[in-house]
C-alpha atoms as a PDB file:
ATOM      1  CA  UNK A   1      10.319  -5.482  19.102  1.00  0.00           C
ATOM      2  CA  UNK A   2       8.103  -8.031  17.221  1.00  0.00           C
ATOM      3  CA  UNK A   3       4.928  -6.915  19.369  1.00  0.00           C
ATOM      4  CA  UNK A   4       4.789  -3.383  17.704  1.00  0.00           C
ATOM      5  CA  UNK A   5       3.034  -2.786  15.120  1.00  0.00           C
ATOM      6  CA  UNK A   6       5.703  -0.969  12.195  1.00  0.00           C
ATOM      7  CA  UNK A   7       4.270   1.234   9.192  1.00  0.00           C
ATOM      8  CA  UNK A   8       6.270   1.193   5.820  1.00  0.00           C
ATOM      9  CA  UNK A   9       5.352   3.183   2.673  1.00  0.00           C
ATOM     10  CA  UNK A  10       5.743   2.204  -0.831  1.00  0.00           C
ATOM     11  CA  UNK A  11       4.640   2.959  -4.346  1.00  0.00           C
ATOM     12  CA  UNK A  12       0.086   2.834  -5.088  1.00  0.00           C
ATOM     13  CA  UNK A  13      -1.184   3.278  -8.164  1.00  0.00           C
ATOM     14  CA  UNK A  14      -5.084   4.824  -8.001  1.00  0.00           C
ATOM     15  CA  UNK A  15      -7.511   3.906 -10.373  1.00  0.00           C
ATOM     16  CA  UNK A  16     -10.200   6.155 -10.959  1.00  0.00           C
ATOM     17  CA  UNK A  17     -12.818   4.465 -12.377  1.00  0.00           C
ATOM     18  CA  UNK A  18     -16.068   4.869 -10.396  1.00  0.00           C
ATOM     19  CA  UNK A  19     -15.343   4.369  -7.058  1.00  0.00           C
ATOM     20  CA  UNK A  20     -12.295   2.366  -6.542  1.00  0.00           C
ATOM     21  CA  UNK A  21      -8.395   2.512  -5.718  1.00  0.00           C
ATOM     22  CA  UNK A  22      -5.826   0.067  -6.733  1.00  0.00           C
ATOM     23  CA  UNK A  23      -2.460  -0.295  -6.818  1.00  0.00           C
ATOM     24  CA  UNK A  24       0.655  -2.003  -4.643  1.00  0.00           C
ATOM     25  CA  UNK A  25       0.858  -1.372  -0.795  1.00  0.00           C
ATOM     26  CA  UNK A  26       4.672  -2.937  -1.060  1.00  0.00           C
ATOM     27  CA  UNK A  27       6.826  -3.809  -3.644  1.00  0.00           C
ATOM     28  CA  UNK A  28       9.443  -6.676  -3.660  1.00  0.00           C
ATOM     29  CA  UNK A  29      13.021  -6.375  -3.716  1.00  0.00           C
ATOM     30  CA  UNK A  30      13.589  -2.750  -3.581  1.00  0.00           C
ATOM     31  CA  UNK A  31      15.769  -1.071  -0.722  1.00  0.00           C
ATOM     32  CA  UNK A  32      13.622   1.154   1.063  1.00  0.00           C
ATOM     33  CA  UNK A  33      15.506   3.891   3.617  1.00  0.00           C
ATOM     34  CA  UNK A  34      14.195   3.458   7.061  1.00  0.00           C
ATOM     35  CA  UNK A  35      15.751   5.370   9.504  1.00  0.00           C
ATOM     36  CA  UNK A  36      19.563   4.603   9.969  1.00  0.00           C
ATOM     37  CA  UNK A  37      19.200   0.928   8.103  1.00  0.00           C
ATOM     38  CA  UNK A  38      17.951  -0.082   4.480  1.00  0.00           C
ATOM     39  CA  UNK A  39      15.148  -3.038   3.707  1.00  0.00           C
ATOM     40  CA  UNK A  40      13.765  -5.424   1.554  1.00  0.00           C
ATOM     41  CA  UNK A  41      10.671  -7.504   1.116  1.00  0.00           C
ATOM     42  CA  UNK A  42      10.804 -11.140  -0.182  1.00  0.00           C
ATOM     43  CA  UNK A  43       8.116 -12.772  -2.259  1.00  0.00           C
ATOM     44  CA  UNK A  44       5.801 -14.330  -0.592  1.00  0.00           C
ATOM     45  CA  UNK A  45       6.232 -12.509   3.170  1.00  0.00           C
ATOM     46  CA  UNK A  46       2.628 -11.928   2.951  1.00  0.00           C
ATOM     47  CA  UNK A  47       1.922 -15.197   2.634  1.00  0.00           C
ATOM     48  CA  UNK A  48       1.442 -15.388   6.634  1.00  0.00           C
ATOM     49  CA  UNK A  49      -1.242 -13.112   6.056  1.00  0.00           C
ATOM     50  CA  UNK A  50      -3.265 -13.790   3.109  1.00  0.00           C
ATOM     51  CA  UNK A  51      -2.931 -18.020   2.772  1.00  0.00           C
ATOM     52  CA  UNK A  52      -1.941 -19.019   5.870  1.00  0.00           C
ATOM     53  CA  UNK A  53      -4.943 -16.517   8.062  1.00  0.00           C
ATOM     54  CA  UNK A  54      -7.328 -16.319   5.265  1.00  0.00           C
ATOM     55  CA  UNK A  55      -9.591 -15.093   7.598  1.00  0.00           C
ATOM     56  CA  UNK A  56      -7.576 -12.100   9.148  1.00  0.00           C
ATOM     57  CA  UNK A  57      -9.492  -8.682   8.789  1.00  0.00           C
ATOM     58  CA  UNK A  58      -7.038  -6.555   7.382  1.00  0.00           C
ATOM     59  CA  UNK A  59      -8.284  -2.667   7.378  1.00  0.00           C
ATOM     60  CA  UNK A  60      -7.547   0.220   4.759  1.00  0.00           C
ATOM     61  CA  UNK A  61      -7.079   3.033   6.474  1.00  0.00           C
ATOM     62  CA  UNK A  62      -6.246   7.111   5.681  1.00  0.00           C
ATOM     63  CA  UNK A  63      -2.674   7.990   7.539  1.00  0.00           C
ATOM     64  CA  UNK A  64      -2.966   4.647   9.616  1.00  0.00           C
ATOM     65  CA  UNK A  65      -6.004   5.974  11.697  1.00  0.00           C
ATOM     66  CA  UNK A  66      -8.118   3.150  12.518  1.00  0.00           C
ATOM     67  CA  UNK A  67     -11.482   5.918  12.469  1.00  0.00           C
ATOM     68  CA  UNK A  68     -10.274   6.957   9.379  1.00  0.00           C
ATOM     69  CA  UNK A  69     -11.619   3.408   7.584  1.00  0.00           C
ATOM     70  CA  UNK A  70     -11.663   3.200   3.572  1.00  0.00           C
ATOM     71  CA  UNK A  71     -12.671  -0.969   3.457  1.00  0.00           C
ATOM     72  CA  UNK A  72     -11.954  -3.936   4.955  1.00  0.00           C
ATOM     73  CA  UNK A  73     -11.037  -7.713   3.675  1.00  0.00           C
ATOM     74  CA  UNK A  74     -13.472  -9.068   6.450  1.00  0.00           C
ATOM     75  CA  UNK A  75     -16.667  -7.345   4.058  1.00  0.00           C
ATOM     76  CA  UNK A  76     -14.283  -8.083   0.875  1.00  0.00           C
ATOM     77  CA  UNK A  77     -14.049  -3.996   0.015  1.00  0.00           C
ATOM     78  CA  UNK A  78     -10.560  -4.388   0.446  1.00  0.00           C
ATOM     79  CA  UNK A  79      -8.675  -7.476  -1.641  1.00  0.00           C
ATOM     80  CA  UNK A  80      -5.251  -8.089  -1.381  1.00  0.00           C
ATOM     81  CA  UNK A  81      -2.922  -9.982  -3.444  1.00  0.00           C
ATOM     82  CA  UNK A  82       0.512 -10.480  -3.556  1.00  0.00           C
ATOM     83  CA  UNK A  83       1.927 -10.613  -7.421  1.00  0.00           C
ATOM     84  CA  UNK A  84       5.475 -10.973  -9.014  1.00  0.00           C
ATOM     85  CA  UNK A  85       5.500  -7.065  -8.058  1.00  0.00           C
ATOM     86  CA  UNK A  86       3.951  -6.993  -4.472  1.00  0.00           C
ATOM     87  CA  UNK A  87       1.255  -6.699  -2.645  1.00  0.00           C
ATOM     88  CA  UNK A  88      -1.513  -5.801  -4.781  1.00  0.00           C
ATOM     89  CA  UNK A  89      -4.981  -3.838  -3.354  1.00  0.00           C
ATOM     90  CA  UNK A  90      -8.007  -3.050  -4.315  1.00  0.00           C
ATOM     91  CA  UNK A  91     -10.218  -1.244  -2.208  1.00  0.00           C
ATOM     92  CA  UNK A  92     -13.872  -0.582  -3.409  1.00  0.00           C
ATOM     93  CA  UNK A  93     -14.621   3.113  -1.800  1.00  0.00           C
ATOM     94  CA  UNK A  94     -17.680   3.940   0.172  1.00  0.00           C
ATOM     95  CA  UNK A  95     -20.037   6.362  -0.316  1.00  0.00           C
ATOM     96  CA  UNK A  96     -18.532   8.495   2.607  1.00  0.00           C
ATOM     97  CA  UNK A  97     -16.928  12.193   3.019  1.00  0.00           C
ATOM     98  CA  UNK A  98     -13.720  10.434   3.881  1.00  0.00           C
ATOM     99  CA  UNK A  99     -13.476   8.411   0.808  1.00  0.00           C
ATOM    100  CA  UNK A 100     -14.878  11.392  -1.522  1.00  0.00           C
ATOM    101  CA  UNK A 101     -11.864  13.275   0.340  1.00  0.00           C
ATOM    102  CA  UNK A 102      -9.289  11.142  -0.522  1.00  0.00           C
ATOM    103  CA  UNK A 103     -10.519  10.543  -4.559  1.00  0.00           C
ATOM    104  CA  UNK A 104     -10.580  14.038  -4.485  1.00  0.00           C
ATOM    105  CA  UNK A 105      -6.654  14.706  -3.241  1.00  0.00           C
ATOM    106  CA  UNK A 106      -5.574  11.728  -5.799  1.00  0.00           C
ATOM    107  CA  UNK A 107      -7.177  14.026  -8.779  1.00  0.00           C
ATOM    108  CA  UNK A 108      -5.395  17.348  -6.962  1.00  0.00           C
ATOM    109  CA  UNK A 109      -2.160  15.193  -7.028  1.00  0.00           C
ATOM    110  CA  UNK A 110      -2.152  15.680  -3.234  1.00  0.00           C
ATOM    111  CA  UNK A 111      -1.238  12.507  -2.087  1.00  0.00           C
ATOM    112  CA  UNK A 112       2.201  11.669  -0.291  1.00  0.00           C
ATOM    113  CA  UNK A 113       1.633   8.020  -1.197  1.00  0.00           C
ATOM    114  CA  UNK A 114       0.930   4.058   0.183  1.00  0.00           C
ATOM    115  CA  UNK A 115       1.810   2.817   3.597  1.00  0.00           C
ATOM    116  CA  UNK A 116       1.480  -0.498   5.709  1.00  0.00           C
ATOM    117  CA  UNK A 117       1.187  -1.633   9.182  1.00  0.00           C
ATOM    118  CA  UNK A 118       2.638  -4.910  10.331  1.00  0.00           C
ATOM    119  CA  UNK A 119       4.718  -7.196  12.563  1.00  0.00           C
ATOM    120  CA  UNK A 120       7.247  -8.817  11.342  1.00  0.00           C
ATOM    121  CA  UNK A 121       7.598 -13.111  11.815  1.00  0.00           C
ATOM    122  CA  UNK A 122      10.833 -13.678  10.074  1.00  0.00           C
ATOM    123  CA  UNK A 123      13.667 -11.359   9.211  1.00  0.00           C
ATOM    124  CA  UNK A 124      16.811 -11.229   9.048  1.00  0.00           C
ATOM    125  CA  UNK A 125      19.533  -8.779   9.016  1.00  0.00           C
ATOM    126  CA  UNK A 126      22.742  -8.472   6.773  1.00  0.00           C
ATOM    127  CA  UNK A 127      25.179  -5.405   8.275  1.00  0.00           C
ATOM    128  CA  UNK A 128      22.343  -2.617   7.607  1.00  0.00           C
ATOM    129  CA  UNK A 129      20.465  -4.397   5.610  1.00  0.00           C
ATOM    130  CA  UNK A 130      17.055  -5.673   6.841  1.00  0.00           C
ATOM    131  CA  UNK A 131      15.132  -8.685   4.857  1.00  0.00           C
ATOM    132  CA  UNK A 132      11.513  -9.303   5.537  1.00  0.00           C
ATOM    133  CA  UNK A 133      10.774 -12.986   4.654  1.00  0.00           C
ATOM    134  CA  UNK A 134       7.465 -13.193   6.677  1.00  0.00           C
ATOM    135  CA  UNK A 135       4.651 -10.236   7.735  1.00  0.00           C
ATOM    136  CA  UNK A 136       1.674 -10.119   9.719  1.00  0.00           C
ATOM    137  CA  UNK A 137      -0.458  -7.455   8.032  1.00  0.00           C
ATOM    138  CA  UNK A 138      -2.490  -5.205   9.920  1.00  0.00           C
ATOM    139  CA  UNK A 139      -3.391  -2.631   7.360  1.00  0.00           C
ATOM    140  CA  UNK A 140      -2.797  -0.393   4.683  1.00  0.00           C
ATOM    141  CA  UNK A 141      -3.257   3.319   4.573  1.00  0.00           C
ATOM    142  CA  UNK A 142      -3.253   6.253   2.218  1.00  0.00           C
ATOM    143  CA  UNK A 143      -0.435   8.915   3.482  1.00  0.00           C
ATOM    144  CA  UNK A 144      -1.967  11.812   3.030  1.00  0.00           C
ATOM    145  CA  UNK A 145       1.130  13.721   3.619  1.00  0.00           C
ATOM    146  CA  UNK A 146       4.551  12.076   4.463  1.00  0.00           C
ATOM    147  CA  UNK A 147       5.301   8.467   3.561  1.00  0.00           C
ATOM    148  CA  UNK A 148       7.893   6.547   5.308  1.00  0.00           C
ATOM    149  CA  UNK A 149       9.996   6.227   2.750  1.00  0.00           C
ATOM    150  CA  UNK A 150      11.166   9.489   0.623  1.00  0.00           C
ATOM    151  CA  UNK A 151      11.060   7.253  -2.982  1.00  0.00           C
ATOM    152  CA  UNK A 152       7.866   6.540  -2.428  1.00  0.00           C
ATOM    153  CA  UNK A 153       5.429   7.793  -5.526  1.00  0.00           C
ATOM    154  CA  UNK A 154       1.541   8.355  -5.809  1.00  0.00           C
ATOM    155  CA  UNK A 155       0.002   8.245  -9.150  1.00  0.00           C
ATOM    156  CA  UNK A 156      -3.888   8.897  -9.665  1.00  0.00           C
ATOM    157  CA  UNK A 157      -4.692   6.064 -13.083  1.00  0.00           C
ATOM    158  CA  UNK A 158      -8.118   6.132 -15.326  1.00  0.00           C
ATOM    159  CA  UNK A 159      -8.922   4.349 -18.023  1.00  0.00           C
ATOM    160  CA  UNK A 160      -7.384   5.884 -20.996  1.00  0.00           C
ATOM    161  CA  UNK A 161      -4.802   5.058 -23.736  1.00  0.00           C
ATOM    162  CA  UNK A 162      -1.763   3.422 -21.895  1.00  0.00           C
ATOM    163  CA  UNK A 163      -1.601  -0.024 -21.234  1.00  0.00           C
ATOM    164  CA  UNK A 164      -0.529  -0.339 -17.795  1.00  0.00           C
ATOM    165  CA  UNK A 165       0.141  -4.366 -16.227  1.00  0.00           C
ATOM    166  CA  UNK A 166      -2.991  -6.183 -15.829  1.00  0.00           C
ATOM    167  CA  UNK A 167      -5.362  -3.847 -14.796  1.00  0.00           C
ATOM    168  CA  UNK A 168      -5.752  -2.183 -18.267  1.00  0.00           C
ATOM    169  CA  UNK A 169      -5.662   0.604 -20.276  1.00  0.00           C
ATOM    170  CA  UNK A 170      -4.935   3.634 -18.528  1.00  0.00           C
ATOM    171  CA  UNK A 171      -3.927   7.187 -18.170  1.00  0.00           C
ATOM    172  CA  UNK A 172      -1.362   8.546 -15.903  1.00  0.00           C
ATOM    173  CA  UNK A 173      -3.309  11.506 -14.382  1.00  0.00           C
ATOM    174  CA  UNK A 174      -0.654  12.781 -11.897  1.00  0.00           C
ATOM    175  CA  UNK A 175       2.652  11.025 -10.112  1.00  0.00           C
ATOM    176  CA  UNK A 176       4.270  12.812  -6.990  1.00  0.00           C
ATOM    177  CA  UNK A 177       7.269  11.382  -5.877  1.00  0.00           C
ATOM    178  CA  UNK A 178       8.952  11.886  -2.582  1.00  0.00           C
ATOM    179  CA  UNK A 179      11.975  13.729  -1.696  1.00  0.00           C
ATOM    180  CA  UNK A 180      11.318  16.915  -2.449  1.00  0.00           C
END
């Protein structure tokens, strides 16, 4: 079961100023519904990825399509962070139909939210409950239309007159959450 590759959605946040989204892929310590069992993320389980293989070329994808390509760490249009909240992105769009496509649903408030793609190193498992201590990240992707999880939310942010974390001042634009 560690050699597949497992997708897992959680809440983005998408910045619209000029051309770039950010927001968190994952977010720590929050149960997450995944089919018949419920999981967590420690701090620090991306640490395998983003200390440890500095040089791992992580993608950002649309839907987990690996044509569908937004950025990349290995050209640094995608960073990734992890913070006391998660796994933080930022992916610096290009000038493609794709990309324009995407910016364009996150205005319309058409987004079904943020998803991930990885293997897991180190979990372990409590009744139903799965914790992920360490993750090999393949990618993130926009969901277009159904996350993996059903509380996962999508929220399009500019710069406004809210201050929101670290990134700023901003506006909340739109926020679907899942569910429905």
């Amino acid at each position: 079961m560690q050699n597949e590759i497992e997708r897992r959605a959680a809440e983005v946040e998408v910045r619209s100023k000029g051309r770039v989204l950010e927001g968190y892929a994952a977010v720590f310590n929050t149960r997450a519904k995944v089919a018949d069992f419920d999981e967590l993320i420690t701090p620090g389980a991306f640490n395998a990825t983003l200390r440890e293989r500095p040089h791992a070329d992580i993608l950002a994808l649309v839907d987990h399509d690996a044509s569908a390509l937004l950025g990349r760490t290995r050209n640094k249009s995608l960073e990734l962070h992890e913070d006391t909240r998660g796994l933080h992105f930022r992916i610096a769009l290009p000038k493609t139909t794709l990309a324009d496509d995407v910016l364009a649903l996150a205005d319309a408030g058409s987004l079904g939210g943020m998803s991930f793609g990885f293997r897991a190193l180190k979990d372990a498992w409590s009744g139903a409950v799965r914790t992920l201590h360490a993750i090999d990240l393949r990618e993130i992707s926009v969901v277009r239309a159904w996350p993996a999880y059903p509380q996962t939310s999508v929220s399009a942010r500019a710069l406004g007159h809210v201050q929101d974390g670290p990134f700023g001042r901003r506006i909340r634009l739109l926020e679907l959450e899942g569910g429905r």
